[in-house]
C-alpha atoms as a PDB file:
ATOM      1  CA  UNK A   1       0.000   0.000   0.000  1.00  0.00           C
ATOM      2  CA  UNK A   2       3.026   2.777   0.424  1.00  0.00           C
ATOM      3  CA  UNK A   3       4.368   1.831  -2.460  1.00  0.00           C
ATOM      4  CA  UNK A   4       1.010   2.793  -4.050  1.00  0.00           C
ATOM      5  CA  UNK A   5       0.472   5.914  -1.977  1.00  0.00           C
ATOM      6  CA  UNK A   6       4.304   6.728  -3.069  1.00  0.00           C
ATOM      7  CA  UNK A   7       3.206   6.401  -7.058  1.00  0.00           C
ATOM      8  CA  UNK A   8       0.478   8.626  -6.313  1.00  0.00           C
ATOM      9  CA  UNK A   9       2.615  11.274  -5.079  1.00  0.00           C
ATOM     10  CA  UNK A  10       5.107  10.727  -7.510  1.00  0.00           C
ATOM     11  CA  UNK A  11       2.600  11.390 -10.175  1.00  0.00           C
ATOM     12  CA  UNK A  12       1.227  14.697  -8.407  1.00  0.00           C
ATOM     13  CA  UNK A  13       4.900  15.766  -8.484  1.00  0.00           C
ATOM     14  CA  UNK A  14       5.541  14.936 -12.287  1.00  0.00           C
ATOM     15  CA  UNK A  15       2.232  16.523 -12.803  1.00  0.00           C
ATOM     16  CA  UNK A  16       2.834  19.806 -11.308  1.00  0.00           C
ATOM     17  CA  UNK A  17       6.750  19.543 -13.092  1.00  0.00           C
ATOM     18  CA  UNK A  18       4.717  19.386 -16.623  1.00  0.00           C
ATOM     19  CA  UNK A  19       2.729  22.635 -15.448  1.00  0.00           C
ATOM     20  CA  UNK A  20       5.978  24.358 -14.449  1.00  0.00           C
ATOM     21  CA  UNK A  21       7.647  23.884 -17.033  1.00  0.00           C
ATOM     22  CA  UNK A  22       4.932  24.452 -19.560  1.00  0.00           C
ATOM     23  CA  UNK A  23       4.120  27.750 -17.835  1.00  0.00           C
ATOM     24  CA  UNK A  24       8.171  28.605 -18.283  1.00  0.00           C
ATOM     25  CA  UNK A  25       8.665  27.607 -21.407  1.00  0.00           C
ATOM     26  CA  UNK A  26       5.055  28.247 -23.509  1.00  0.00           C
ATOM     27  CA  UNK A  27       3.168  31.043 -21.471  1.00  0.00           C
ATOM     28  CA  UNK A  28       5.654  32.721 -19.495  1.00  0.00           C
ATOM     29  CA  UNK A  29       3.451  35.921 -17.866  1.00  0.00           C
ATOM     30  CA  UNK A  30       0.619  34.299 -18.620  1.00  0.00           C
ATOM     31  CA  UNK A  31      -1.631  33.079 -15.511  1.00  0.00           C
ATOM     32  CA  UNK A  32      -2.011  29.471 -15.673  1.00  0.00           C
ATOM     33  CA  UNK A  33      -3.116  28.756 -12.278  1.00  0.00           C
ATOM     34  CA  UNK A  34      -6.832  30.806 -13.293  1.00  0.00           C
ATOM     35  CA  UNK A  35      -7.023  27.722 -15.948  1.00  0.00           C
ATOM     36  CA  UNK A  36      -9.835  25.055 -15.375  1.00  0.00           C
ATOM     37  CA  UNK A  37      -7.043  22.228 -16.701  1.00  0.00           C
ATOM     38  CA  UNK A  38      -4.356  22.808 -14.302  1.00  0.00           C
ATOM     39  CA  UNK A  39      -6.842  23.157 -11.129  1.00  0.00           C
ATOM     40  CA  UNK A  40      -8.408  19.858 -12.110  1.00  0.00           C
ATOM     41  CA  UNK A  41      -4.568  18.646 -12.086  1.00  0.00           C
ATOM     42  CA  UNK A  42      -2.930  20.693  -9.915  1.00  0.00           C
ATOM     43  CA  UNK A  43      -4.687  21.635  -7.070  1.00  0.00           C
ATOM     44  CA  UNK A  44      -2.137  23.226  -5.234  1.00  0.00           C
ATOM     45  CA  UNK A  45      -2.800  26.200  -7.749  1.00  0.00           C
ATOM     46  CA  UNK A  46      -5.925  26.829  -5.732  1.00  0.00           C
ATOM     47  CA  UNK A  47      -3.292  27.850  -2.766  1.00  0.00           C
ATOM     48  CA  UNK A  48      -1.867  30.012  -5.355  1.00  0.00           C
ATOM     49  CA  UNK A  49      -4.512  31.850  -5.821  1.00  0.00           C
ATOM     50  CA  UNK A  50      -4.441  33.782  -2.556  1.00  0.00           C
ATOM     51  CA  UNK A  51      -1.314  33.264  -1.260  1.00  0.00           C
ATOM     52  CA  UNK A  52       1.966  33.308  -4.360  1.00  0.00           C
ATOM     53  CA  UNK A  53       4.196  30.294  -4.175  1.00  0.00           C
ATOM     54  CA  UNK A  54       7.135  29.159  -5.897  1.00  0.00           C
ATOM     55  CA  UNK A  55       7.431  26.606  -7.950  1.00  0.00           C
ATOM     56  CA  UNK A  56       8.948  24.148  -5.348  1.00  0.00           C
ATOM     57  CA  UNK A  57       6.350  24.385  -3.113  1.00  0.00           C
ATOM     58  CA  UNK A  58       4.186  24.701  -6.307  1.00  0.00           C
ATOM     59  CA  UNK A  59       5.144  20.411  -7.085  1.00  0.00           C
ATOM     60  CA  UNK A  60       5.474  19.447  -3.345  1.00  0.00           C
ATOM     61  CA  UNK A  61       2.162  20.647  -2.055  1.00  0.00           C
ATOM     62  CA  UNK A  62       0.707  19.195  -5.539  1.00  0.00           C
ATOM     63  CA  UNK A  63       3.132  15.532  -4.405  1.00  0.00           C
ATOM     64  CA  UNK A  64       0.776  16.023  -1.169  1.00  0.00           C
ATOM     65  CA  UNK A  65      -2.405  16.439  -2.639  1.00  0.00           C
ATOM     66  CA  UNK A  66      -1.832  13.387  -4.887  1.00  0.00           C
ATOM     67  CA  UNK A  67      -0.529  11.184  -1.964  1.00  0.00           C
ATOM     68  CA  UNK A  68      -3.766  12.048   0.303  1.00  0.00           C
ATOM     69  CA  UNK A  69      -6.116  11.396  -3.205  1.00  0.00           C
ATOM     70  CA  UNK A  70      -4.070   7.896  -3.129  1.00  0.00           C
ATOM     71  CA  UNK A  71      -4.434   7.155   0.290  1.00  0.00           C
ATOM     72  CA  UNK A  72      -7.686   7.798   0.214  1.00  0.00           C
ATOM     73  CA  UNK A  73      -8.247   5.649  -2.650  1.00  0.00           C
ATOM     74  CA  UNK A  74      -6.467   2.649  -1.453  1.00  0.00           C
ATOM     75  CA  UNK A  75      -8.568   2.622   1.938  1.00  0.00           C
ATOM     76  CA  UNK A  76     -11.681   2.709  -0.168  1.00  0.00           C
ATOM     77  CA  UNK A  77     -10.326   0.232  -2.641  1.00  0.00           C
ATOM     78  CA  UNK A  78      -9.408  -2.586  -0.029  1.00  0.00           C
ATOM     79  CA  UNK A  79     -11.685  -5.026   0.537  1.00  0.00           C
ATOM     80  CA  UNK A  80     -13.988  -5.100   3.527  1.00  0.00           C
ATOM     81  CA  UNK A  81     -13.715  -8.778   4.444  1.00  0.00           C
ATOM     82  CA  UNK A  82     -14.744  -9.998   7.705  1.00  0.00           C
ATOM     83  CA  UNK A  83     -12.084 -12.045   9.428  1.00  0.00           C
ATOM     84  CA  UNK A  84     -12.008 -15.913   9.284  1.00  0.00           C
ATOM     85  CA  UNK A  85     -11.898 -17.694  12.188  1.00  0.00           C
ATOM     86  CA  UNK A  86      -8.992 -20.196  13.229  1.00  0.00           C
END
């Protein structure tokens, strides 16, 4: 299950690399974090909305976000089975 959890914050984190790096290299000065795509995929650009962040905390908050989605996920995904008795 942590190695799981550690996939899904490993894809949060390549995520919000593709938006940085997109908004450096396409759109520089151009607001991306106002876009419907990136909140659906980032959102850790809903922090950035109020409060400006850099591009660091920008991937690791989005790592977080994507490891509590997983976690959440994999308790809902296990199977409720009721114990068997010795």
């Amino acid at each position: 299950m942590r190695r799981r959890i550690s996939l899904w914050a490993l894809a949060g984190f390549v995520v919000a690399s593709f938006w940085v790096i997109f908004g450096m290299a396409i759109a520089p000065g151009h607001n991306l974090g106002r876009s419907t795509l990136v909140v659906m995929t980032a959102p850790a650009s809903l922090v950035g909305r109020s409060v400006p962040l850099a591009f660091y905390w920008f991937m690791l908050l989005n790592a977080a976000a994507y490891a509590l989605l997983g976690l959440a996920t994999e308790l809902f995904r296990r199977p409720s089975q009721p114990a068997l008795p010795n």
